[in-house]
C-alpha atoms as a PDB file:
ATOM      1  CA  UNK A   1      21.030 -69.698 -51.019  1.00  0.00           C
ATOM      2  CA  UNK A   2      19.406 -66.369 -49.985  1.00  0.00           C
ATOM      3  CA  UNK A   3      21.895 -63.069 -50.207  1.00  0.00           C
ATOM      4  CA  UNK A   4      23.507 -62.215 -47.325  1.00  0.00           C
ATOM      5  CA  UNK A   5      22.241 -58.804 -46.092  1.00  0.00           C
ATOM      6  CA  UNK A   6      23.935 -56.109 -43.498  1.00  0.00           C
ATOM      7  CA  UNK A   7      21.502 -57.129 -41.059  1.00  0.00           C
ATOM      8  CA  UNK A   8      22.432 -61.031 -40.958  1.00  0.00           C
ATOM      9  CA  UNK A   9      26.297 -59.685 -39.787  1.00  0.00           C
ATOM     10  CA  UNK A  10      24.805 -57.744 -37.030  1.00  0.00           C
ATOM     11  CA  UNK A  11      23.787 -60.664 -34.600  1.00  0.00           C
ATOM     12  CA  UNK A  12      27.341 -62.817 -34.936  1.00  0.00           C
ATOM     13  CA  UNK A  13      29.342 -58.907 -34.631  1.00  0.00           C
ATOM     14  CA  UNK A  14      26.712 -58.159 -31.585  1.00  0.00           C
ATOM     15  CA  UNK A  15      27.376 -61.516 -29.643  1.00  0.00           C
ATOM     16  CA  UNK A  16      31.294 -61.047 -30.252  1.00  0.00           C
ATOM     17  CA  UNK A  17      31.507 -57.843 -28.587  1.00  0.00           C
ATOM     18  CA  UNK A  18      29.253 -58.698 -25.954  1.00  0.00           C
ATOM     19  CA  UNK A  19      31.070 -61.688 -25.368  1.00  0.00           C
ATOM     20  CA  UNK A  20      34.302 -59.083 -24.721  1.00  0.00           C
ATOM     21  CA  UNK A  21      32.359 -57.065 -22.393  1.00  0.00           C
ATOM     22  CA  UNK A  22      30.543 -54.597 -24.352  1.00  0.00           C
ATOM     23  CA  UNK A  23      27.511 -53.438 -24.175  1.00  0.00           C
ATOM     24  CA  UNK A  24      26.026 -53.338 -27.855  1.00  0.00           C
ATOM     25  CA  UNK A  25      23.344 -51.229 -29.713  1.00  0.00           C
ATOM     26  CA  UNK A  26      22.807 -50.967 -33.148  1.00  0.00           C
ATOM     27  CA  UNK A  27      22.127 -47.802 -35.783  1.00  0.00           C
ATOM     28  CA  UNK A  28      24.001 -44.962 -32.658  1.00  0.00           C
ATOM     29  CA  UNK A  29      23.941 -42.138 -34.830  1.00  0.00           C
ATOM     30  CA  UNK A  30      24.970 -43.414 -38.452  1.00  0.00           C
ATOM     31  CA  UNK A  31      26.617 -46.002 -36.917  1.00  0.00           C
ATOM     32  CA  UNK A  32      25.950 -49.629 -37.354  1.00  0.00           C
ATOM     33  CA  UNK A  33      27.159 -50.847 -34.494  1.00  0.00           C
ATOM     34  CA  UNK A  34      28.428 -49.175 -31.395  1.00  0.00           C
ATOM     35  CA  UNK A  35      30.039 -51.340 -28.776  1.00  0.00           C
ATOM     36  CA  UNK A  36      30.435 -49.279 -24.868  1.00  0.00           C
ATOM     37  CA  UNK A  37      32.281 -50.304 -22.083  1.00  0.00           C
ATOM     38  CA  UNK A  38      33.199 -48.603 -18.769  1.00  0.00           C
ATOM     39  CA  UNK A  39      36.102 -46.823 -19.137  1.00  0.00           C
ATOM     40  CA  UNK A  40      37.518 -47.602 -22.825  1.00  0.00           C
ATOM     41  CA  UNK A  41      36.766 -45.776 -25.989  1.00  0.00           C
ATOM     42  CA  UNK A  42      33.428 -46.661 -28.043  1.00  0.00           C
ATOM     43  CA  UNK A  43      34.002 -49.556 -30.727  1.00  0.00           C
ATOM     44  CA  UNK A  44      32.436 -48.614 -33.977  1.00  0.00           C
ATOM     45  CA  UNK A  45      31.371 -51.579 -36.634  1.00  0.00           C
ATOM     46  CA  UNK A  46      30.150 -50.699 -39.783  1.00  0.00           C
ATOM     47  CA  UNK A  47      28.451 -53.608 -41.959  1.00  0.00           C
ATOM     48  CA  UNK A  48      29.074 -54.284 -45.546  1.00  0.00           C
ATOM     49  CA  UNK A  49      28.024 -57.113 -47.709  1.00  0.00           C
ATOM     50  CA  UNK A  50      30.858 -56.856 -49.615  1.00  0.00           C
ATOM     51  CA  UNK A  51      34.465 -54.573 -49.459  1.00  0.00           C
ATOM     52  CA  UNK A  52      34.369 -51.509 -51.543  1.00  0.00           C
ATOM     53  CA  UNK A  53      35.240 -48.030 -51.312  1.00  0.00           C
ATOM     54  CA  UNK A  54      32.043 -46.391 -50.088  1.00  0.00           C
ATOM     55  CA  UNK A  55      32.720 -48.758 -46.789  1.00  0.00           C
ATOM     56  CA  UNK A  56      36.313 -47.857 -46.409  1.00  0.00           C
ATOM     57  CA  UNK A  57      35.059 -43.983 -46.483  1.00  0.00           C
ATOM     58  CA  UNK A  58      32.508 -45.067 -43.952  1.00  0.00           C
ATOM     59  CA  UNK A  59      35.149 -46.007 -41.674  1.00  0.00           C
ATOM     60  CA  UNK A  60      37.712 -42.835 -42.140  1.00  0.00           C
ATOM     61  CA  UNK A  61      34.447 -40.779 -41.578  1.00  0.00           C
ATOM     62  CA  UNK A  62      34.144 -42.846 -37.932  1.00  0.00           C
ATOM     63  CA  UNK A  63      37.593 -42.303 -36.899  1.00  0.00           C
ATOM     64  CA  UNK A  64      36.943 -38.526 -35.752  1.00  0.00           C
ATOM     65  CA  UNK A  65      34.254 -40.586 -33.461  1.00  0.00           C
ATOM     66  CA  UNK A  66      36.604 -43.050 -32.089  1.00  0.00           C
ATOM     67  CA  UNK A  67      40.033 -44.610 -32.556  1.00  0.00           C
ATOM     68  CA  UNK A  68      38.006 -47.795 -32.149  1.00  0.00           C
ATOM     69  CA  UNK A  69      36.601 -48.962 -35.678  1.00  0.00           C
ATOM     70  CA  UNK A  70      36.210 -52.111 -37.768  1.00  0.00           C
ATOM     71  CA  UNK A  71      35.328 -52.831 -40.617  1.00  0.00           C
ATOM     72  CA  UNK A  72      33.084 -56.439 -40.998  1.00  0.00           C
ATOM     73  CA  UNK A  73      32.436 -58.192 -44.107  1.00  0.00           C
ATOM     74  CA  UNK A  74      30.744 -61.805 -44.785  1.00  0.00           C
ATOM     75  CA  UNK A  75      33.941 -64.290 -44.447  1.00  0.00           C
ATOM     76  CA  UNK A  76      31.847 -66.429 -47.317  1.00  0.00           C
ATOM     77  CA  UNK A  77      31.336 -63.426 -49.696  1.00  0.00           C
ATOM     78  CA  UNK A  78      33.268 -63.570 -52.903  1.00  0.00           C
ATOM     79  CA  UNK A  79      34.121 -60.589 -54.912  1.00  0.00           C
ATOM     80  CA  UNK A  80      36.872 -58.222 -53.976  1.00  0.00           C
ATOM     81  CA  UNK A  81      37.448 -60.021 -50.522  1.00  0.00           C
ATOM     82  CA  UNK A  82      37.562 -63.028 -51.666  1.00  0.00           C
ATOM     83  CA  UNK A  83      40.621 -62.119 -54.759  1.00  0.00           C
ATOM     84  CA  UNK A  84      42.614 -59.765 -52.874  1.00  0.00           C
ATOM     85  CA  UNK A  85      42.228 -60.446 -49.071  1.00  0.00           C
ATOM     86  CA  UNK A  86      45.638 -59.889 -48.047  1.00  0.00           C
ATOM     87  CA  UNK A  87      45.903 -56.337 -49.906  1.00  0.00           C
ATOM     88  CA  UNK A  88      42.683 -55.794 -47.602  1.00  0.00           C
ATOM     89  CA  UNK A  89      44.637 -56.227 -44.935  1.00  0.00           C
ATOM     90  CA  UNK A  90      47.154 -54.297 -45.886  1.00  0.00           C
ATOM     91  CA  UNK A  91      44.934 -51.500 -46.882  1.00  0.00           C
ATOM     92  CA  UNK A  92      43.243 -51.329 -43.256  1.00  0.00           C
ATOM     93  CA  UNK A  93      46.476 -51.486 -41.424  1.00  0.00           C
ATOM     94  CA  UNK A  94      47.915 -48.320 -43.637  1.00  0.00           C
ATOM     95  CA  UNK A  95      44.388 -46.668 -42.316  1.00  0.00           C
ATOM     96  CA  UNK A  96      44.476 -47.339 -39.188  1.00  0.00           C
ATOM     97  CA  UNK A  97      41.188 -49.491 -39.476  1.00  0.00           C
ATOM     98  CA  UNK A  98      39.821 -52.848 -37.842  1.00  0.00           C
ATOM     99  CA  UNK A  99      38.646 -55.590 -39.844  1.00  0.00           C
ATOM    100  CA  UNK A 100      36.233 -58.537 -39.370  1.00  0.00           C
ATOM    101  CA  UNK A 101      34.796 -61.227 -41.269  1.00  0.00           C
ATOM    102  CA  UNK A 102      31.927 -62.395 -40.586  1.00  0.00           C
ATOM    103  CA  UNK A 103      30.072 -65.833 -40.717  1.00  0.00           C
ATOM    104  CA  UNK A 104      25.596 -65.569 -40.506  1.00  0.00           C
ATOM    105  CA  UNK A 105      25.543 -69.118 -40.609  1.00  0.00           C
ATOM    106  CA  UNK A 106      27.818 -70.323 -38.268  1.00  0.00           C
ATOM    107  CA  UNK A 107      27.761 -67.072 -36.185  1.00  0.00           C
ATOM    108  CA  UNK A 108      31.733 -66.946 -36.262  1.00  0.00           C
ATOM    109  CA  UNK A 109      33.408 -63.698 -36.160  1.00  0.00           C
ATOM    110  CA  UNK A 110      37.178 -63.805 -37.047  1.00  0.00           C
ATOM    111  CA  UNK A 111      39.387 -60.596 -36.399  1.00  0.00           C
ATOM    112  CA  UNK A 112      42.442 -60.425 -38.920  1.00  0.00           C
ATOM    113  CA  UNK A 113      43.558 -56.682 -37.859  1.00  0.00           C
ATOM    114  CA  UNK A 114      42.923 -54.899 -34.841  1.00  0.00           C
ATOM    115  CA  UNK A 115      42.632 -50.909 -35.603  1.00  0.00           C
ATOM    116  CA  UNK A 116      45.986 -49.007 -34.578  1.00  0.00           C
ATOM    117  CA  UNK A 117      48.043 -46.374 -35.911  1.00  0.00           C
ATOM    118  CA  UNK A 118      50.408 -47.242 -38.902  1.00  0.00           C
ATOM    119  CA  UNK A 119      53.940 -46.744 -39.835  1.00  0.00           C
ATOM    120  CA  UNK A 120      55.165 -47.059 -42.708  1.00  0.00           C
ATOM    121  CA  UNK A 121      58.254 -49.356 -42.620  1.00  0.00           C
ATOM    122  CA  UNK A 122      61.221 -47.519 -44.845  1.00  0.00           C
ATOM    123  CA  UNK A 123      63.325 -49.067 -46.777  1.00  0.00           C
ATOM    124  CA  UNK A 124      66.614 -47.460 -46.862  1.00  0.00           C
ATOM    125  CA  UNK A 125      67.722 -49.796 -50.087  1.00  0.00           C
ATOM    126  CA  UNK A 126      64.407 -49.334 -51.830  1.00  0.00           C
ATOM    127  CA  UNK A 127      64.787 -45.515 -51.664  1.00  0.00           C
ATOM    128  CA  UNK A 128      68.622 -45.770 -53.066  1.00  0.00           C
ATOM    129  CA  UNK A 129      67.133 -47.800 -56.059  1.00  0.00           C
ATOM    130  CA  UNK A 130      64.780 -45.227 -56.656  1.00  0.00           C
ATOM    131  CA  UNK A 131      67.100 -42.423 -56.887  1.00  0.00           C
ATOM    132  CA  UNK A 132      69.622 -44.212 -58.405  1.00  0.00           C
ATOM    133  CA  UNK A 133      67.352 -45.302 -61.561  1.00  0.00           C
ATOM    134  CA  UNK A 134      66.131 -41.141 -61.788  1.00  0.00           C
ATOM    135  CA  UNK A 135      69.609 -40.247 -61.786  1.00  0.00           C
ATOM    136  CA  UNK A 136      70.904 -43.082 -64.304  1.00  0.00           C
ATOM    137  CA  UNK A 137      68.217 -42.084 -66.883  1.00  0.00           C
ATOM    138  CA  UNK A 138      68.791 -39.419 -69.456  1.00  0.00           C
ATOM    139  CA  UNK A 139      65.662 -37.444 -69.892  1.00  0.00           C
ATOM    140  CA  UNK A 140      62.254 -38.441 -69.686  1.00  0.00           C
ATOM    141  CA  UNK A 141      61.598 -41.305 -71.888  1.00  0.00           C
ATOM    142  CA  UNK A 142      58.533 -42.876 -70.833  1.00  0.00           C
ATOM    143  CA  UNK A 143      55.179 -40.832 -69.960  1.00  0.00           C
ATOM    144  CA  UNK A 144      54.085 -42.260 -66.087  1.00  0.00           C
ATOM    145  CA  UNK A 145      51.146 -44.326 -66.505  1.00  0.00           C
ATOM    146  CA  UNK A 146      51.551 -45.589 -69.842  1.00  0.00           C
ATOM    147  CA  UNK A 147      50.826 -48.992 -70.735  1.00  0.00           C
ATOM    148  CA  UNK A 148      51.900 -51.434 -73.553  1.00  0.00           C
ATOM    149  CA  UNK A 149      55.644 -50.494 -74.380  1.00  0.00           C
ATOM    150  CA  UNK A 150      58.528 -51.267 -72.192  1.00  0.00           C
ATOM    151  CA  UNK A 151      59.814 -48.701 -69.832  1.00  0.00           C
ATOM    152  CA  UNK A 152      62.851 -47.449 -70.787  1.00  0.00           C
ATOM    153  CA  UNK A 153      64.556 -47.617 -68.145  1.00  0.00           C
ATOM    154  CA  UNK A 154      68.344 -46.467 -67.587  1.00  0.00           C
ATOM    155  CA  UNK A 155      69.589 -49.612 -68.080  1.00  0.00           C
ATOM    156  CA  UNK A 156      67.434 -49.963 -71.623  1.00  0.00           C
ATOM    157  CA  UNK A 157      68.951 -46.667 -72.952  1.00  0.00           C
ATOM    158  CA  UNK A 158      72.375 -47.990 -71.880  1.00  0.00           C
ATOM    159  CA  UNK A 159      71.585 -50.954 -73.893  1.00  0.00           C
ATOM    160  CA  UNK A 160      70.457 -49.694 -76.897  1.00  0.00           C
ATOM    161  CA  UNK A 161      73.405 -47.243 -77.252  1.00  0.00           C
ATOM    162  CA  UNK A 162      75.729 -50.391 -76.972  1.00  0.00           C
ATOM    163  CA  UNK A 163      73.169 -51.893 -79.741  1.00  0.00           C
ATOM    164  CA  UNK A 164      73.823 -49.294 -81.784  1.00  0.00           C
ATOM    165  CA  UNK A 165      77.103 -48.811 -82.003  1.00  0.00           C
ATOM    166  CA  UNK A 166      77.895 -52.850 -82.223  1.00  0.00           C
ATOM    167  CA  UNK A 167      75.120 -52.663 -85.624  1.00  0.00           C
ATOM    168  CA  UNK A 168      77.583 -49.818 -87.351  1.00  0.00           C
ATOM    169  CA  UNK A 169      80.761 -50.747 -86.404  1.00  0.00           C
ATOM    170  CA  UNK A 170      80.430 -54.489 -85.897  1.00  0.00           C
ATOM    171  CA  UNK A 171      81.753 -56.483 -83.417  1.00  0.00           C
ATOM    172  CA  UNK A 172      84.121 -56.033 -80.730  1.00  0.00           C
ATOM    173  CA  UNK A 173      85.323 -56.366 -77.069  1.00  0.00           C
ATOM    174  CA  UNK A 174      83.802 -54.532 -73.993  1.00  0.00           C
ATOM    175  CA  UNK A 175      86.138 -51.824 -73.301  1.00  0.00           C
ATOM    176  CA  UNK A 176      86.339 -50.773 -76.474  1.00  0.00           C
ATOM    177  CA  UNK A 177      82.725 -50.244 -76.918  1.00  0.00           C
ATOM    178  CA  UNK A 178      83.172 -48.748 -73.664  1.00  0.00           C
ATOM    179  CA  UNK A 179      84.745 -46.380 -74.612  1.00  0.00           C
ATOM    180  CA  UNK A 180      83.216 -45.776 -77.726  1.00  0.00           C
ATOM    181  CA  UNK A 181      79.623 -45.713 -76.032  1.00  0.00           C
ATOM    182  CA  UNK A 182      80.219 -43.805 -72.665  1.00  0.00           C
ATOM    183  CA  UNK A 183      78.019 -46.359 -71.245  1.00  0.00           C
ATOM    184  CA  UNK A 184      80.249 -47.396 -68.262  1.00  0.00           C
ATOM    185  CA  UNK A 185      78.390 -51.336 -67.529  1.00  0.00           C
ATOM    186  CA  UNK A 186      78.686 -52.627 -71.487  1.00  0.00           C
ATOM    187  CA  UNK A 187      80.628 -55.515 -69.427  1.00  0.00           C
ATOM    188  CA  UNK A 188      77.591 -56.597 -67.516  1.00  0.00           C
ATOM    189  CA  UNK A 189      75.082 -55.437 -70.392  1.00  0.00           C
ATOM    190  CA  UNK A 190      77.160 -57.937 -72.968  1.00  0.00           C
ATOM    191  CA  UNK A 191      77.409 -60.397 -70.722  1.00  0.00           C
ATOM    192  CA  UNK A 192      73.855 -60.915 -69.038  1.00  0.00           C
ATOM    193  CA  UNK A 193      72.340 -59.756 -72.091  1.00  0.00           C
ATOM    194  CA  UNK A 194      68.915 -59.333 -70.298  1.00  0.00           C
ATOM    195  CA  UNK A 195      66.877 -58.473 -73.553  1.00  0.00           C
ATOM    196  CA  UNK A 196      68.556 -61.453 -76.203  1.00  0.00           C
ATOM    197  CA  UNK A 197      70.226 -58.301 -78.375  1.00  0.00           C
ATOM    198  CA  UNK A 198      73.905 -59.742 -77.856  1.00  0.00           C
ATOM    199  CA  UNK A 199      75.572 -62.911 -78.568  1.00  0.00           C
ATOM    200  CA  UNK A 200      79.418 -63.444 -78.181  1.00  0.00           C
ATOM    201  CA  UNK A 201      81.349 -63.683 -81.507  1.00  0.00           C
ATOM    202  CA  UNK A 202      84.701 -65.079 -79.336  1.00  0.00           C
ATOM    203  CA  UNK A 203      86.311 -65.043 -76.271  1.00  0.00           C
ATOM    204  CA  UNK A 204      85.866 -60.904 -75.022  1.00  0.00           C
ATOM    205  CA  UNK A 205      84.022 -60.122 -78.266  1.00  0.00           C
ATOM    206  CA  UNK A 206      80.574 -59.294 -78.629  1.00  0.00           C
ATOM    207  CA  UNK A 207      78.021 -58.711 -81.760  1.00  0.00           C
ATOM    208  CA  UNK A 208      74.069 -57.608 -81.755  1.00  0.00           C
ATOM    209  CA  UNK A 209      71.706 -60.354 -82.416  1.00  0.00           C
ATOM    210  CA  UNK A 210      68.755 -59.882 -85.008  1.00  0.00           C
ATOM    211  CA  UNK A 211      66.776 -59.184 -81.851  1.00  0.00           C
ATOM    212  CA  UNK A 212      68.923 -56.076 -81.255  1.00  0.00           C
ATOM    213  CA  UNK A 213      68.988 -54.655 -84.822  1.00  0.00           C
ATOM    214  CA  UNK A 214      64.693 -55.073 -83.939  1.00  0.00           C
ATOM    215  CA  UNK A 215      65.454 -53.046 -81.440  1.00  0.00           C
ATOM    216  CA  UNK A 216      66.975 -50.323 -82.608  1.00  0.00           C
ATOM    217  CA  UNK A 217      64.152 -49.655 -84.858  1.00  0.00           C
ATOM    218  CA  UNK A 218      61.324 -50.108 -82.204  1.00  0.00           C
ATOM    219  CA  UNK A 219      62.759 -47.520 -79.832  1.00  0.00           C
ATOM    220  CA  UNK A 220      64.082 -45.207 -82.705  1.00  0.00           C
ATOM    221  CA  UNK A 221      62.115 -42.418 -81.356  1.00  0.00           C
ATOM    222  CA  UNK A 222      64.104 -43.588 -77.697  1.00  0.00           C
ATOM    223  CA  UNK A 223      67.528 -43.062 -79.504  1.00  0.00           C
ATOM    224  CA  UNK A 224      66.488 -39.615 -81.430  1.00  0.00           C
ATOM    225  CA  UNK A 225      65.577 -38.358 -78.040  1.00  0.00           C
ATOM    226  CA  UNK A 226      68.715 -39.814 -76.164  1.00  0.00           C
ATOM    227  CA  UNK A 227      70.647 -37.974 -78.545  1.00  0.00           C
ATOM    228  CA  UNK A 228      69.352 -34.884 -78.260  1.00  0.00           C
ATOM    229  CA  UNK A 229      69.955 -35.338 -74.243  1.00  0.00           C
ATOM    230  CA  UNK A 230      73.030 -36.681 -74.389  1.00  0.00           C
ATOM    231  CA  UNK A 231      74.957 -34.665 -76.826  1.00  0.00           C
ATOM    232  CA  UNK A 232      78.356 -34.990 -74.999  1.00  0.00           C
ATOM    233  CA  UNK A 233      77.921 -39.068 -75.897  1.00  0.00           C
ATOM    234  CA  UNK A 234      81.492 -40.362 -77.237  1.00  0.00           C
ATOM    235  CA  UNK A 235      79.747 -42.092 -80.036  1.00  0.00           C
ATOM    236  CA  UNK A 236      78.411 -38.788 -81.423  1.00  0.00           C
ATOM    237  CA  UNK A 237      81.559 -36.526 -81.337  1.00  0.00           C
ATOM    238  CA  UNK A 238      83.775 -38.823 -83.403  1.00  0.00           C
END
């Protein structure tokens, strides 16, 4: 089958508009397609075989024009649009942007977002979280964009100081490795035991797993540096 090219989305894109009224010319200025009708803002089109950056750009760049612009893209095309359609979407609704695709053979022109201005919904719960972890963890453990290691979260660092303590002074209960630890959730830490580092000896009482004494050696460098932020730890002023 022969590539599809810009100009093979113009004539389904031309006959939709025109079909809503417009009057339709192509290449207005650097425009591909300019769609006029009496008494409504100018609808912009620009054609791209494919979704990519430079055609986003193409469209903020046409929004000091009119509020009026789509993007249109071949609805057969694979690539980007074809792996990540509904982040499209998403994409050209946080712009502001329309968004076509576009059938040459069949001439069909589906719409999935009409351009209008965005706002952001906020989540009030989201944002609590958010804070909630930056206050929770003790220094800055983990440089942002890293990849490969675990973040170490607030909850990890709480975790690894129950760890700790349990491989030194060997098993016991919750509240005394409460208070032992600082770490106010060693119930729910114990008991979930999210990362496999705990295992219950007996009823209430708790020992680290093989997994945990792992741990403790993996994210040595975590603990050296939690110490040093966390001087005023229980475990550390016995």
């Amino acid at each position: 089958m022969a590539a599809i090219s810009e100009t093979d989305l113009y004539g389904p894109v031309k006959a939709f508009l025109e079909g809503q009224g417009y009057a339709v010319k192509g290449e207005i200025g650097r425009c591909d397609v300019v769609a006029v009708s009496e008494g409504a803002d100018p609808v912009i089109v620009e054609l791209k075989t494919t979704f990519s950056l430079p055609l986003v750009f193409q469209g903020l760049q046409r929004q000091s024009v009119s509020d009026l612009v789509y993007l249109a893209v071949p609805a057969t095309g694979g690539g980007l649009w074809k792996r990540q359609r509904r982040d499209i979407v998403k994409l050209c609704r946080l712009l502001g942007l329309g968004l076509m695709a576009v059938d040459p053979g069949t001439g069909h022109v589906e719409v999935h977002l009409d351009p209008a201005p965005y706002q952001p919904r906020k989540q009030p719960r989201a944002r609590q979280r958010l804070l909630g972890e930056f206050q929770r963890r003790v220094g800055d453990p983990t440089m942002g964009g890293g990849r490969g290691r675990p973040v170490m979260t607030a909850y990890r660092q709480d975790a690894l100081r129950c760890a700790r303590h349990l491989a030194a002074a060997g098993p016991m209960g919750p509240a005394a490795l409460r208070d032992a630890t600082g770490v106010a959730r060693t119930g729910t830490i114990l008991r979930d035991d999210v990362y496999g580092w705990f295992e219950r000896v007996e009823r209430g009482v708790y020992r680290i797993t093989p997994a945990g004494r792992a741990a403790l050696e993996t994210f040595a460098d975590a603990l050296a540096a939690l110490d040093g932020e966390h001087p005023g730890c229980p475990e550390h002023n016995r």
